[in-house]
Protein backbone atom coordinates (compact mmCIF):
# COMPACT_ATOMS: atom_id res chain seq x y z
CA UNK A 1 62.46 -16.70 -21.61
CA UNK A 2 59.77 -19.10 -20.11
CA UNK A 3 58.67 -16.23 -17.86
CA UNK A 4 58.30 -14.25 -20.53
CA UNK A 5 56.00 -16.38 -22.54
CA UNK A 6 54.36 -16.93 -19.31
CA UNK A 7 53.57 -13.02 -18.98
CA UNK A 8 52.55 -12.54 -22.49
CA UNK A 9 50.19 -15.14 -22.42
CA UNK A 10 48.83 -14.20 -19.15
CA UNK A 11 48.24 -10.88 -20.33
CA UNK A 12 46.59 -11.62 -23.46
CA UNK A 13 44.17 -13.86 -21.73
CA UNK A 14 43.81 -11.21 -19.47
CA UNK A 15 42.90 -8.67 -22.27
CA UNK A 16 40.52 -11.53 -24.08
CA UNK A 17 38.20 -11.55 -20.79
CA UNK A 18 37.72 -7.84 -20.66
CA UNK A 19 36.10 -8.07 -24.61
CA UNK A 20 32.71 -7.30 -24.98
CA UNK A 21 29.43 -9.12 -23.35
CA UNK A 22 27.58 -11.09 -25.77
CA UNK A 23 25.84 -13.56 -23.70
CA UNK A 24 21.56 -13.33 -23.49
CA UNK A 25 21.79 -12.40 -20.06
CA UNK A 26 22.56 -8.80 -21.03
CA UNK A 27 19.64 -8.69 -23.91
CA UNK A 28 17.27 -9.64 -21.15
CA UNK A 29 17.51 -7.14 -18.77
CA UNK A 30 16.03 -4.32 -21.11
CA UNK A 31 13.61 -6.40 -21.87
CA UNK A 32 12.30 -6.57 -18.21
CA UNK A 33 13.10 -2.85 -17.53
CA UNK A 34 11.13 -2.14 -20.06
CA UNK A 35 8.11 -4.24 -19.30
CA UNK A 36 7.68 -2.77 -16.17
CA UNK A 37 8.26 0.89 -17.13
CA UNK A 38 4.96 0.27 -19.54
CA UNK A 39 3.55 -1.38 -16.32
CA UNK A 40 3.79 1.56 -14.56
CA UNK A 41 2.48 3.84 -17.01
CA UNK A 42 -0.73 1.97 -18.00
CA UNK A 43 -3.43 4.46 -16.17
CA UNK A 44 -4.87 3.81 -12.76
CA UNK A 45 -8.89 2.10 -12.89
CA UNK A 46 -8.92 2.01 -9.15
CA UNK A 47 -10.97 5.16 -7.41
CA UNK A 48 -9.21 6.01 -3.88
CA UNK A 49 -11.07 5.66 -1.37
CA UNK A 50 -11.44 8.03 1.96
CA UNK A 51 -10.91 6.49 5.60
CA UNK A 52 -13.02 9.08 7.65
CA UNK A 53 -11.51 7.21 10.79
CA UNK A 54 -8.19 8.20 9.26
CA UNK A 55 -8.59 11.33 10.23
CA UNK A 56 -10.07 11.27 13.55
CA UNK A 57 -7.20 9.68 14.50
CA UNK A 58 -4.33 12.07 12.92
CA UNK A 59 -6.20 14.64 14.60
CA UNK A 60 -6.00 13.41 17.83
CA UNK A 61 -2.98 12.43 17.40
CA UNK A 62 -1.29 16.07 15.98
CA UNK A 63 -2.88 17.60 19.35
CA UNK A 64 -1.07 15.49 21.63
CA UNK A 65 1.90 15.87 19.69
CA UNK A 66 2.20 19.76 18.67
CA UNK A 67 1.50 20.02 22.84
CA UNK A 68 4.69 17.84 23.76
CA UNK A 69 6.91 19.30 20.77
CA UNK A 70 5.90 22.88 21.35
CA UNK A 71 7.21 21.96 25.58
CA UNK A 72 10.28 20.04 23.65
CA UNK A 73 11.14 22.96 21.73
CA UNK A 74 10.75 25.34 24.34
CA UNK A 75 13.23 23.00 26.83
CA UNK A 76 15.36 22.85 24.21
CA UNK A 77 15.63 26.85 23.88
CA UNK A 78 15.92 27.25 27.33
CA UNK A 79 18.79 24.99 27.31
CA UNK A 80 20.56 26.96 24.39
CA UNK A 81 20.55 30.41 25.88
CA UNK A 82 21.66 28.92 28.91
CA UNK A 83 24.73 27.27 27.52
CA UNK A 84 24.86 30.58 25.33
CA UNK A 85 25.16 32.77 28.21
CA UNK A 86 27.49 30.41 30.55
CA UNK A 87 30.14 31.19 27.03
CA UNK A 88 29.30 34.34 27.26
CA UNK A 89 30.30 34.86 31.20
CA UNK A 90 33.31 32.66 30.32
CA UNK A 91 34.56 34.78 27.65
CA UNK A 92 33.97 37.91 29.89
CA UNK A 93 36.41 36.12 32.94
CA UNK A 94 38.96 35.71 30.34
């Protein structure tokens, strides 16, 4: 019978924590969601400005790259029709 009282109770205090949230805590944080959602909507003053060394740079930069990728790509191709035709002679032993 004890255990039984003992279960209920549990169980009800169980139920009585899973109620509803009424503490501030909750009210708050739509309060700062919303303050900066108008934050980031207020319009932009600020003109962007152009690094012309920016793009010296890139540009350099892309050549040496697209050089190396385009020999990268083309090893890796190689490779691939390789491997494709080493399956290919091993399916034809078979």
């Amino acid at each position: 019978m004890k255990f039984h009282i003992a279960a209920v109770a549990a169980a009800s205090l169980a139920l009585a924590a899973c109620g509803s949230s009424n503490d501030a805590s909750t009210e708050a944080e739509a309060d700062t969601v919303e303050v900066a959602a108008d934050e980031a909507m207020e319009p932009v003053t600020e003109v962007p400005v152009a690094d012309p060394a920016a793009d010296l740079e890139a540009a350099a930069d892309d050549a040496a790259t697209s050089e190396a990728e385009a020999a990268s790509v083309q090893a890796a191709g190689d490779e691939a029709a390789a491997t494709a035709e080493a399956a290919l002679d091993a399916m034809n032993e078979e």
